[in-house]
N, C-alpha and C. Protein backbone atom coordinates (compact mmCIF):
# COMPACT_ATOMS: atom_id res chain seq x y z
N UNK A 1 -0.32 21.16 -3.22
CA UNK A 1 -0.86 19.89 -2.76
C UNK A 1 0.28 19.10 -2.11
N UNK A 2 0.08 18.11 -1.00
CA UNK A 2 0.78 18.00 -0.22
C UNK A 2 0.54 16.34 -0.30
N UNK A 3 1.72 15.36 -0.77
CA UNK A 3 1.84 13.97 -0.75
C UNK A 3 1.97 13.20 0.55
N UNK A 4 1.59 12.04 0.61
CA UNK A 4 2.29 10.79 1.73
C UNK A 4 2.65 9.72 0.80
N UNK A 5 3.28 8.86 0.78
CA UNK A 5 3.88 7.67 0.41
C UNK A 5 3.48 6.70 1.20
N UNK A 6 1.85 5.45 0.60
CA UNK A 6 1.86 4.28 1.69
C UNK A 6 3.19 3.35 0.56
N UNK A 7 3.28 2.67 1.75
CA UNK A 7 4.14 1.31 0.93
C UNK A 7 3.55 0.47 2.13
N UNK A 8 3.00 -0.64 1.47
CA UNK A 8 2.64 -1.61 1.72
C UNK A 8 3.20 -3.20 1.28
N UNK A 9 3.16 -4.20 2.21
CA UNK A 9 3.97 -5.22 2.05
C UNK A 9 2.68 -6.22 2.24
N UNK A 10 2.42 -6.88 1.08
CA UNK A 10 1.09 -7.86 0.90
C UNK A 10 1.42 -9.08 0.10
N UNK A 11 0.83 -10.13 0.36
CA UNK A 11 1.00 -11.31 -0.46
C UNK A 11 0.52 -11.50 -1.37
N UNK A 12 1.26 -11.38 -2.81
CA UNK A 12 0.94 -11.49 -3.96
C UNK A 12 -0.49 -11.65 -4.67
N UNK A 13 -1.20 -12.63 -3.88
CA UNK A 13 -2.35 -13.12 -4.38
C UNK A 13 -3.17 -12.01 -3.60
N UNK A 14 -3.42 -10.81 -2.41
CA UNK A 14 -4.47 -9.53 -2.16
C UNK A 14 -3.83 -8.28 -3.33
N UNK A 15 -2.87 -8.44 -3.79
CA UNK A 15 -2.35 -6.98 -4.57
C UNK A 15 -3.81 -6.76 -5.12
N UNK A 16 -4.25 -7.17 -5.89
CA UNK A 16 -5.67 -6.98 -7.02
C UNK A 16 -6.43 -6.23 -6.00
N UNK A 17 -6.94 -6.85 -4.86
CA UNK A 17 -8.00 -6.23 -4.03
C UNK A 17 -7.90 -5.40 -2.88
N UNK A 18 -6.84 -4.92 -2.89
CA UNK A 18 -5.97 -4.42 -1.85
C UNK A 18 -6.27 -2.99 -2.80
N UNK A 19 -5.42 -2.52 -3.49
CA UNK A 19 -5.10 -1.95 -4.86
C UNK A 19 -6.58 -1.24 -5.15
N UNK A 20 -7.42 -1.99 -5.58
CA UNK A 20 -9.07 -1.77 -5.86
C UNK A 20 -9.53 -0.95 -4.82
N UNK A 21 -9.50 -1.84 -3.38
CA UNK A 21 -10.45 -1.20 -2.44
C UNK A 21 -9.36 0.75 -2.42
N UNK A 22 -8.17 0.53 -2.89
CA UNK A 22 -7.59 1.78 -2.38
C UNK A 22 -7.92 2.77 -3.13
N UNK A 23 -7.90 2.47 -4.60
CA UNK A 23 -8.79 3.24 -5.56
C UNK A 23 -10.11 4.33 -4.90
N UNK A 24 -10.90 3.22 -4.91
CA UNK A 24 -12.33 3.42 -4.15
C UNK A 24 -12.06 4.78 -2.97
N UNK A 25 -10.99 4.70 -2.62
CA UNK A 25 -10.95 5.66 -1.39
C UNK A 25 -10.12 6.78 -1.77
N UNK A 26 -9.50 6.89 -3.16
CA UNK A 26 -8.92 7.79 -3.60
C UNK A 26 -7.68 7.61 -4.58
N UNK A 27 -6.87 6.97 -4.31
CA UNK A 27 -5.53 6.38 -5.01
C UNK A 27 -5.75 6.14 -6.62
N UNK A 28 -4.90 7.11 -6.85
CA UNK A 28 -4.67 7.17 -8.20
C UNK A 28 -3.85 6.35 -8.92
N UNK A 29 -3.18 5.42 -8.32
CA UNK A 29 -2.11 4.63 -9.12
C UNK A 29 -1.14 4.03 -7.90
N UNK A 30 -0.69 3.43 -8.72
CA UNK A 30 0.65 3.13 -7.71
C UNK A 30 1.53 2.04 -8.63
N UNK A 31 2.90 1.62 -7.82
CA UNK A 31 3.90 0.79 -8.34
C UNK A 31 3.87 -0.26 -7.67
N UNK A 32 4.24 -1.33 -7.98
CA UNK A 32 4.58 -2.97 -7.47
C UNK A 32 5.45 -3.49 -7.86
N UNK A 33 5.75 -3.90 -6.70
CA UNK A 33 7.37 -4.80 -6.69
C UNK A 33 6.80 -5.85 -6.19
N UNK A 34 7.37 -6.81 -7.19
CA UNK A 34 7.02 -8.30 -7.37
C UNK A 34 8.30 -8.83 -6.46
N UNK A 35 7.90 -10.07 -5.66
CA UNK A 35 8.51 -10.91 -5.03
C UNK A 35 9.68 -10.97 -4.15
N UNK A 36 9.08 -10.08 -3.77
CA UNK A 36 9.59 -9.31 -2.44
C UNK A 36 9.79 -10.09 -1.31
N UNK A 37 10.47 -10.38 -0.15
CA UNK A 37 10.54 -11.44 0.72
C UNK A 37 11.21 -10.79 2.21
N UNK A 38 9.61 -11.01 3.23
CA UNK A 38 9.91 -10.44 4.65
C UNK A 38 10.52 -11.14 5.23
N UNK A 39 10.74 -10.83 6.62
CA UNK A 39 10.36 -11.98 7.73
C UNK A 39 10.24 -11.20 9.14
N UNK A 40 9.67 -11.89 9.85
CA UNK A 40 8.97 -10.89 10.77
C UNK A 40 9.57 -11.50 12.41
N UNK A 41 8.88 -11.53 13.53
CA UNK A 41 9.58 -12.00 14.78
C UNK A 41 10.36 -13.50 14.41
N UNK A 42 9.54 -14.43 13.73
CA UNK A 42 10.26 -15.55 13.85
C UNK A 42 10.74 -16.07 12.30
N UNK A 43 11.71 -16.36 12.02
CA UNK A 43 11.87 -16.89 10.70
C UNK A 43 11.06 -18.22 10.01
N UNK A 44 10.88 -18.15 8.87
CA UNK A 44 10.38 -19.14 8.34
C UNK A 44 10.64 -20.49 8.61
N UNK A 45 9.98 -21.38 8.57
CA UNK A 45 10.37 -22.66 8.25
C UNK A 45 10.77 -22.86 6.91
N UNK A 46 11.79 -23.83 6.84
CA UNK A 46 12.43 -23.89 5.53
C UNK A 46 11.65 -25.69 5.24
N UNK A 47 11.95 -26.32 4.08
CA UNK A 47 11.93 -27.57 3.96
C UNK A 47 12.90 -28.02 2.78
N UNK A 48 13.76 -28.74 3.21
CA UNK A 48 15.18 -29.73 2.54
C UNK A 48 15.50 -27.82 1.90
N UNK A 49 15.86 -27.00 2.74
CA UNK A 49 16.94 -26.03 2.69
C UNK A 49 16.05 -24.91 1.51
N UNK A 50 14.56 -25.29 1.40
CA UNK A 50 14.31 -24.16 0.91
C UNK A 50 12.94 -23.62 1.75
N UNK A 51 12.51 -21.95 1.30
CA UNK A 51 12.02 -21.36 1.97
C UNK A 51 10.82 -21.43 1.98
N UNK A 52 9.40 -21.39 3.06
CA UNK A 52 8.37 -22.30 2.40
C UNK A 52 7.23 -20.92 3.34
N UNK A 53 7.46 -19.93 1.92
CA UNK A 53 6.35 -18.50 2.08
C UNK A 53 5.67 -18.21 0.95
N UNK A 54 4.69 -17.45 1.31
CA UNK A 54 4.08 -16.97 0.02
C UNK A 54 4.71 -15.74 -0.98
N UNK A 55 4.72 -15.77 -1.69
CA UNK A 55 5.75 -14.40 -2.83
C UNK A 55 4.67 -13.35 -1.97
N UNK A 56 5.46 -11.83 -1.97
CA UNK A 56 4.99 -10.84 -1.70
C UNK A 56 4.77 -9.67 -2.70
N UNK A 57 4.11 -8.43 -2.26
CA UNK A 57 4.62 -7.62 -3.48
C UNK A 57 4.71 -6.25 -1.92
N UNK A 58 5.59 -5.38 -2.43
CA UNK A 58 5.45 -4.70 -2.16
C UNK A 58 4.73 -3.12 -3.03
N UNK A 59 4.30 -2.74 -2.62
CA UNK A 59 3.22 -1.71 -3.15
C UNK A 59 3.21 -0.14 -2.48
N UNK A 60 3.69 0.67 -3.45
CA UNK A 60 4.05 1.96 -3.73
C UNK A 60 2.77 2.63 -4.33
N UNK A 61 2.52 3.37 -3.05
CA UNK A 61 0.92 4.49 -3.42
C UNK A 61 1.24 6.04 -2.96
N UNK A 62 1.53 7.38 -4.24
CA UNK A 62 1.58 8.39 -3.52
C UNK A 62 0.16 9.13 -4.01
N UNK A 63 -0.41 9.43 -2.72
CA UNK A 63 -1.30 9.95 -2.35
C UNK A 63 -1.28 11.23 -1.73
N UNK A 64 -2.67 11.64 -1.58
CA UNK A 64 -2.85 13.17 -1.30
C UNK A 64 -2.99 13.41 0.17
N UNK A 65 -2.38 14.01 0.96
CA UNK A 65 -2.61 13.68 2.25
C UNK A 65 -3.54 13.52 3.07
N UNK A 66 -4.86 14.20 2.87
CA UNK A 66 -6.07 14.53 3.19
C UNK A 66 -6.79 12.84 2.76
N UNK A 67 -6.59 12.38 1.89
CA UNK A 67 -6.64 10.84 1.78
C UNK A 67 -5.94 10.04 2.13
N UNK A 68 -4.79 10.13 2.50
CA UNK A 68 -4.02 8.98 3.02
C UNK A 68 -4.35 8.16 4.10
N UNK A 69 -5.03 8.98 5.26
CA UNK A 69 -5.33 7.83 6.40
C UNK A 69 -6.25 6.98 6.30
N UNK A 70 -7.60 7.32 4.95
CA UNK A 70 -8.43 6.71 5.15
C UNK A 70 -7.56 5.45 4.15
N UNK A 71 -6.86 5.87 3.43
CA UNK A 71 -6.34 4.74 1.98
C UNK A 71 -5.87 3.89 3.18
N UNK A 72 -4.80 3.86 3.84
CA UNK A 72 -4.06 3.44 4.77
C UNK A 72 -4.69 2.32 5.38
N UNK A 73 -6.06 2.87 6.12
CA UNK A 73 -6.96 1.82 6.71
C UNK A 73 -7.95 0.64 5.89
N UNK A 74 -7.61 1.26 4.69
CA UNK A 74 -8.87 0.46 3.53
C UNK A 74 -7.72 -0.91 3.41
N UNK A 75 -6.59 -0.16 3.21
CA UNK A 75 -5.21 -0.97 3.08
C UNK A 75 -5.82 -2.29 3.98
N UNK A 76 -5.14 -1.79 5.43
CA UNK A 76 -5.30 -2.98 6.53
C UNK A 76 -6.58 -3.80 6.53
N UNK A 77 -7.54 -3.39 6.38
CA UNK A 77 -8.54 -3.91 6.55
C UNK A 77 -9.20 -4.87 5.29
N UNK A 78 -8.63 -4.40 3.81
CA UNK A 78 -8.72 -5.19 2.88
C UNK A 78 -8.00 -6.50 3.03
N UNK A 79 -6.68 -6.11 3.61
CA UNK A 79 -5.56 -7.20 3.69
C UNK A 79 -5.48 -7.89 4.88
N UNK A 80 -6.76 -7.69 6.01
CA UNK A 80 -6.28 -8.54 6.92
C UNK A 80 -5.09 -8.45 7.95
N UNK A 81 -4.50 -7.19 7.80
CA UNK A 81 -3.69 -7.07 8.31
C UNK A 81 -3.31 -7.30 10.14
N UNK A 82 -4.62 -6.68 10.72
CA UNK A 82 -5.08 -7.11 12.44
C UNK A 82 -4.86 -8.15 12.43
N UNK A 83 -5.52 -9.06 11.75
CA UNK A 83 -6.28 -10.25 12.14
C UNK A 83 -5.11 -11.30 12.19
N UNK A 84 -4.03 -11.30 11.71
CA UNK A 84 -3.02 -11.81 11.60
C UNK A 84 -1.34 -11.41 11.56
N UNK A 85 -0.26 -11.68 12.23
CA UNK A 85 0.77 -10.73 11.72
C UNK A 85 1.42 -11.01 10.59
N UNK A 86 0.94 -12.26 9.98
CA UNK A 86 1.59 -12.63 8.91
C UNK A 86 0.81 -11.94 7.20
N UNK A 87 -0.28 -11.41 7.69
CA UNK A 87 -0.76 -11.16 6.60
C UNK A 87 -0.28 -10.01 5.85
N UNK A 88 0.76 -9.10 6.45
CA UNK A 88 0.75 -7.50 5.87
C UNK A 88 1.09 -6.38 6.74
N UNK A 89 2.07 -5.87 6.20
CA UNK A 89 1.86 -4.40 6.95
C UNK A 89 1.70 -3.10 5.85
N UNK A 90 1.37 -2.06 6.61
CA UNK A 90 1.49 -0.91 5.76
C UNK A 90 1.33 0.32 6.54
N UNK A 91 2.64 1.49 5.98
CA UNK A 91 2.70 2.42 6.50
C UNK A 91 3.04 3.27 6.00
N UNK A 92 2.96 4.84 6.09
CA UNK A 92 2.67 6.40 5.26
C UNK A 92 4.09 6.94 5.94
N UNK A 93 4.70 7.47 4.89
CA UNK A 93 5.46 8.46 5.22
C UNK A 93 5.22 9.92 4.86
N UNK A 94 6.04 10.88 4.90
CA UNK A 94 5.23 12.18 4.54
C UNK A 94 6.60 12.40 3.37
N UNK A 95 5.84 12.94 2.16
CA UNK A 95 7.03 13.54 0.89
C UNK A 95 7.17 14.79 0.70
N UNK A 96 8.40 15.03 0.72
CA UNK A 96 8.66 16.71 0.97
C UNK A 96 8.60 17.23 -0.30
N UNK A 97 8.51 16.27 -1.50
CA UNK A 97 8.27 17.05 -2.87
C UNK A 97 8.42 15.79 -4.11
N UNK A 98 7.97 16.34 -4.89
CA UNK A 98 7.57 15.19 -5.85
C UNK A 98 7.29 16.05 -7.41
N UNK A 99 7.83 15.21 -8.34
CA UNK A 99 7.32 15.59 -9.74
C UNK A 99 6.96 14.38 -10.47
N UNK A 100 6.18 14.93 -11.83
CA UNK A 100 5.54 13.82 -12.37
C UNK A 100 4.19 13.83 -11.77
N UNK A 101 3.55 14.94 -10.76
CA UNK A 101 2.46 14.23 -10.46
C UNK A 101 0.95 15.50 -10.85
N UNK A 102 1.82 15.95 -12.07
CA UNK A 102 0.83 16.72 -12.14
C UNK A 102 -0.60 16.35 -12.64
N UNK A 103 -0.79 15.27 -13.60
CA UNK A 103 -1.94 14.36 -13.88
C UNK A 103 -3.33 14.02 -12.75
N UNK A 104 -2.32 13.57 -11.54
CA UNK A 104 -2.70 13.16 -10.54
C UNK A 104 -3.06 14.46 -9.93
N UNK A 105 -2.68 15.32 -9.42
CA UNK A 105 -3.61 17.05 -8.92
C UNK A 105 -4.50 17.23 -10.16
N UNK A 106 -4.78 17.24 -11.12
CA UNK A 106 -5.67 17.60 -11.69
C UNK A 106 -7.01 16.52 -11.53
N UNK A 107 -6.72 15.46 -11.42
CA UNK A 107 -7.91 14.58 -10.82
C UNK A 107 -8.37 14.40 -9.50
N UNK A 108 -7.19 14.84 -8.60
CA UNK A 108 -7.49 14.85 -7.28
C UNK A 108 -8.08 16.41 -6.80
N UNK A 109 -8.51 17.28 -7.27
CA UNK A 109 -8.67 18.61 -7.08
C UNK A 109 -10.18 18.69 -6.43
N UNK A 110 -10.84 17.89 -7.41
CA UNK A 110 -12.47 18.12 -7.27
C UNK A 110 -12.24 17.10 -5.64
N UNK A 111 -12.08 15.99 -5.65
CA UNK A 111 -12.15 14.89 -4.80
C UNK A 111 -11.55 16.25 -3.23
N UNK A 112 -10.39 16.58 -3.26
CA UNK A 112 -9.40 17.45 -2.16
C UNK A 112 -10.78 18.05 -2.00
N UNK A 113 -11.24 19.33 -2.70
CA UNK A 113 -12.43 20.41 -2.22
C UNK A 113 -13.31 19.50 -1.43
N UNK A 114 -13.68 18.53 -1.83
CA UNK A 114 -14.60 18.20 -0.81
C UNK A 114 -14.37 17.44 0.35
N UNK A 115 -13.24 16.96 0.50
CA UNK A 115 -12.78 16.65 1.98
C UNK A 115 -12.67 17.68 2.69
N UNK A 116 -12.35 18.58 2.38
CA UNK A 116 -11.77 19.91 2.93
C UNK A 116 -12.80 20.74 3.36
């Protein structure tokens, strides 16, 4: 079985439903990193020298590849991501190997056969 890695960069308050809708499409788990801090073409406005954004999380999903593009898009589209550039990004890399995930192939097995 063959992994991708999304990591996604979302504002604290979509993790819950972001997370959920990715479930729904396959995702077995993932990690979060709390308060995380972007910045994108233009820097923030600050006020009296402090920074005035929303906390982020960043969000660690390894997935099965055959699911990843659709997780990917459930991603953007949960989070708004089009619709705004401030709302989020998220993007898949490919993992050349991984342990620890044997839990995860045994639940993803039935789900894989039938994409396939």
């Amino acid at each position: 079985m063959h992994f991708k890695l999304i990591i996604a960069f979302v504002d604290s308050n979509k993790t819950d439903n972001i997370l959920e809708a990715a479930r729904t499409k396959g995702a077995t788990g993932s990690t979060i990193i709390s308060q995380a801090r972007g910045e994108g073409l233009k820097h923030n406005k600050t006020f009296l020298g402090l920074n005035i954004e929303t906390p982020r999380d960043v969000l660690l999903l390894l997935v099965e590849r055959h699911l990843s593009r659709d997780i990917l898009e459930t991603i953007a589209d949960t989070g708004n991501f089009e619709s705004n550039p401030k709302e989020g990004i998220a993007f898949q890399v490919d993992v050349e190997d991984a342990v620890g995930v044997m839990h995860q192939i045994h639940a993803l097995e039935h789900t894989i056969k039938e994409k396939i």
